[in-house]
C-alpha atoms as a PDB file:
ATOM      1  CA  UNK A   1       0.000   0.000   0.000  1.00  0.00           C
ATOM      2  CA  UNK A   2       3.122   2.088   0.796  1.00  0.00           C
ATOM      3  CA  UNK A   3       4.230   1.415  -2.594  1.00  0.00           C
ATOM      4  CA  UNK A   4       0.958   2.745  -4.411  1.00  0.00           C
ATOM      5  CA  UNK A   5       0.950   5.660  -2.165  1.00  0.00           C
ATOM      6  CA  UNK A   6       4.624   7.172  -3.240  1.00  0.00           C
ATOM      7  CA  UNK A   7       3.845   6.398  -6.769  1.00  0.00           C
ATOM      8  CA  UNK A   8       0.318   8.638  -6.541  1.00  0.00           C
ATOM      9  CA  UNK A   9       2.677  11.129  -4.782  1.00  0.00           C
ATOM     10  CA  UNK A  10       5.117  11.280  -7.809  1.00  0.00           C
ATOM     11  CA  UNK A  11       2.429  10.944 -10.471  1.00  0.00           C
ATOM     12  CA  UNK A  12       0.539  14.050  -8.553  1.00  0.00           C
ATOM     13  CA  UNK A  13       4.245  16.396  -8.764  1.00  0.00           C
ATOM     14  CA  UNK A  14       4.603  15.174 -12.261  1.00  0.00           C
ATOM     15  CA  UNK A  15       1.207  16.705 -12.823  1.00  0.00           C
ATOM     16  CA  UNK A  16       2.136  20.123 -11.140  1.00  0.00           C
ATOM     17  CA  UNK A  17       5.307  20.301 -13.209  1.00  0.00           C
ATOM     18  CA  UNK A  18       3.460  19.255 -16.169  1.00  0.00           C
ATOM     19  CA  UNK A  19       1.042  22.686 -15.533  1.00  0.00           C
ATOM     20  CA  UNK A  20       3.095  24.833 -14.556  1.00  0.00           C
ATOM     21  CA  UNK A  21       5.257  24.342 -17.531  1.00  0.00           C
ATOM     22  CA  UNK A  22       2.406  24.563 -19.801  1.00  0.00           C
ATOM     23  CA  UNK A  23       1.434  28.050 -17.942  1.00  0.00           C
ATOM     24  CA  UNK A  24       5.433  28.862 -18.292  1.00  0.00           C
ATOM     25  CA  UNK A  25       5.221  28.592 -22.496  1.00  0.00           C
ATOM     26  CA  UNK A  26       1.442  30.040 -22.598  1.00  0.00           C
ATOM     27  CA  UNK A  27       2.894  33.179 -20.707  1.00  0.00           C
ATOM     28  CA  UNK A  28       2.997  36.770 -21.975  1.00  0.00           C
ATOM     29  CA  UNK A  29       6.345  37.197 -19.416  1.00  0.00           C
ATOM     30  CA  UNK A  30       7.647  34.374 -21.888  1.00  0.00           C
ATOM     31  CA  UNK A  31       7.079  35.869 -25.374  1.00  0.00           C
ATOM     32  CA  UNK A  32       8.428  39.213 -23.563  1.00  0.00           C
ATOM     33  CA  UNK A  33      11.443  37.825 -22.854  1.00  0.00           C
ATOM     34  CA  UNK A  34      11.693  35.685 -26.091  1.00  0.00           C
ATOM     35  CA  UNK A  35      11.052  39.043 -27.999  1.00  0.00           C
ATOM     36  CA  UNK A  36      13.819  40.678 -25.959  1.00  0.00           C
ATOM     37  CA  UNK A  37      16.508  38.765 -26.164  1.00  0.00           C
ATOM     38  CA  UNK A  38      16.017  38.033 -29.949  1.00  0.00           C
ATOM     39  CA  UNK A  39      16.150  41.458 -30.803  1.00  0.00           C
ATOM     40  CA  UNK A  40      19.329  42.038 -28.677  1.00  0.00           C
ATOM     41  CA  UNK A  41      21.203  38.913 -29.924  1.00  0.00           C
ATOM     42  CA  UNK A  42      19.774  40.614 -33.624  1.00  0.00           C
ATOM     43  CA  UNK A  43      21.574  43.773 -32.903  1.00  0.00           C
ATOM     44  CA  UNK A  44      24.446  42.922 -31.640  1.00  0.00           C
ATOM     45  CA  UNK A  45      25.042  40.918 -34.401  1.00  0.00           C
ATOM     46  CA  UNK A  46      23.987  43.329 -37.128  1.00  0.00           C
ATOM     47  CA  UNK A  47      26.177  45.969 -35.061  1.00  0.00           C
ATOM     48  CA  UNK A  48      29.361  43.278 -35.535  1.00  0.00           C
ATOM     49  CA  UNK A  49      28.649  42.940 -39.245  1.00  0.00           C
ATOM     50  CA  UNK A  50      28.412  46.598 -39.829  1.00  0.00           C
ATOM     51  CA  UNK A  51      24.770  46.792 -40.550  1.00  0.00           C
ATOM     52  CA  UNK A  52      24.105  50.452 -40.208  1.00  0.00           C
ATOM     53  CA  UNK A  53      21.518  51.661 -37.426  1.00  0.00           C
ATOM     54  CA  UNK A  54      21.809  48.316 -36.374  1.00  0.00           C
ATOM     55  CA  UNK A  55      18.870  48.872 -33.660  1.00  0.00           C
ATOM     56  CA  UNK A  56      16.882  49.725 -35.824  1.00  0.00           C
ATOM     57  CA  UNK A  57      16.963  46.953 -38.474  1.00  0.00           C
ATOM     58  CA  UNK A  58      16.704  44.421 -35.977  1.00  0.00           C
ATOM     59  CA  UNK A  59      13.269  45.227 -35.136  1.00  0.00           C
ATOM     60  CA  UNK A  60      12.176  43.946 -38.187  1.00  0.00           C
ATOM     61  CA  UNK A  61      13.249  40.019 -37.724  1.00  0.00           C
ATOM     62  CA  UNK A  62      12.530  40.625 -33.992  1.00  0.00           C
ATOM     63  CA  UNK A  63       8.747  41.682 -35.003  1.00  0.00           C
ATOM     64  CA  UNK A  64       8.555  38.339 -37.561  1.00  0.00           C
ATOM     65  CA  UNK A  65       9.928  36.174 -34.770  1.00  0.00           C
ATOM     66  CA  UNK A  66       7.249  37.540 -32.233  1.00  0.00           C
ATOM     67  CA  UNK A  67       4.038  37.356 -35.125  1.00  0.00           C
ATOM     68  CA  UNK A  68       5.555  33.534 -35.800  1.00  0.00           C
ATOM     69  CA  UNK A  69       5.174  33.210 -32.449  1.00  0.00           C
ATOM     70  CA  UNK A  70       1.715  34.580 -31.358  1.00  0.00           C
ATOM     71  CA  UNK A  71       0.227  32.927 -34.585  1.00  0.00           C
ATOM     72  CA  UNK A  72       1.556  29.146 -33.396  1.00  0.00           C
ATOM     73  CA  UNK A  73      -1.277  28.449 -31.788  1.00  0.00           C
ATOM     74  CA  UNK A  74      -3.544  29.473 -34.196  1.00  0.00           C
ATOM     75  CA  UNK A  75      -2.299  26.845 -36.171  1.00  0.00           C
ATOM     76  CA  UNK A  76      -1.871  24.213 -33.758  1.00  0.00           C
ATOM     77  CA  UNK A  77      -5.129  24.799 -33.488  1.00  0.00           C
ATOM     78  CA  UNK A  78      -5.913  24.438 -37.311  1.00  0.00           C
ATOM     79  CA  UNK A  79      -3.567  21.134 -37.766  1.00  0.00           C
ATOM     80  CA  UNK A  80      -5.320  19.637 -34.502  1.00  0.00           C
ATOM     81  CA  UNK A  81      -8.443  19.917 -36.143  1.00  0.00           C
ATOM     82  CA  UNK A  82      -8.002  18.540 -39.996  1.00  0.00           C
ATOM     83  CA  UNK A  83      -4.290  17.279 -40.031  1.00  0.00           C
ATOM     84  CA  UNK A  84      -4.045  15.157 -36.505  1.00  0.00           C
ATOM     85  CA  UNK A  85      -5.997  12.121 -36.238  1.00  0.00           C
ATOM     86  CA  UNK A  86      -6.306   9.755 -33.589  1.00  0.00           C
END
C-alpha cells in the first residue's frame, strides 16, 4: 500500500510540473522575454557585421519572430483539427 501511495505522490508532482510548464510557455512574461533577447542577440550581431543603425533593423526580424510566435497556436489549433488524427 506504501508502494501505491509514493507512486500517486510522484504521479501528482509530475502533474504540477506538467502545468506549470504549460502556464510557463502560454505566458505573456515568456514571449516578452523571447522578444527581448532576440532582438538584442539581432543587434548585436547586425552591429558586428556593420549593418548600419543596427537597432533599428533588428526590429524587423525581432517583429517576424514575435508574429511567428503569437500565430503558433492558431495553427496548432488548425492542424489539430483537420491534419491530426487519432
Amino acid at each position: 500500500m506504501e508502494n501505491l501511495e509514493e507512486r500517486i505522490e510522484k504521479i501528482e508532482k509530475r502533474n504540477q510540473k506538467v502545468e506549470r510548464d504549460k502556464v510557463w510557455e502560454t505566458s505573456f512574461t515568456r514571449r516578452i522575454l523571447l522578444i527581448v533577447f532576440t532582438y538584442l542577440a539581432i543587434a548585436i550581431y547586425f552591429e558586428a557585421i556593420g549593418v548600419d543603425r543596427p537597432f533599428l533593423n533588428a526590429v524587423v526580424p525581432a517583429t517576424g519572430f514575435l508574429l511567428s510566435t503569437l500565430t503558433l497556436p492558431y495553427f496548432k489549433h488548425i492542424w489539430e483539427k483537420y491534419i491530426y488524427k487519432k
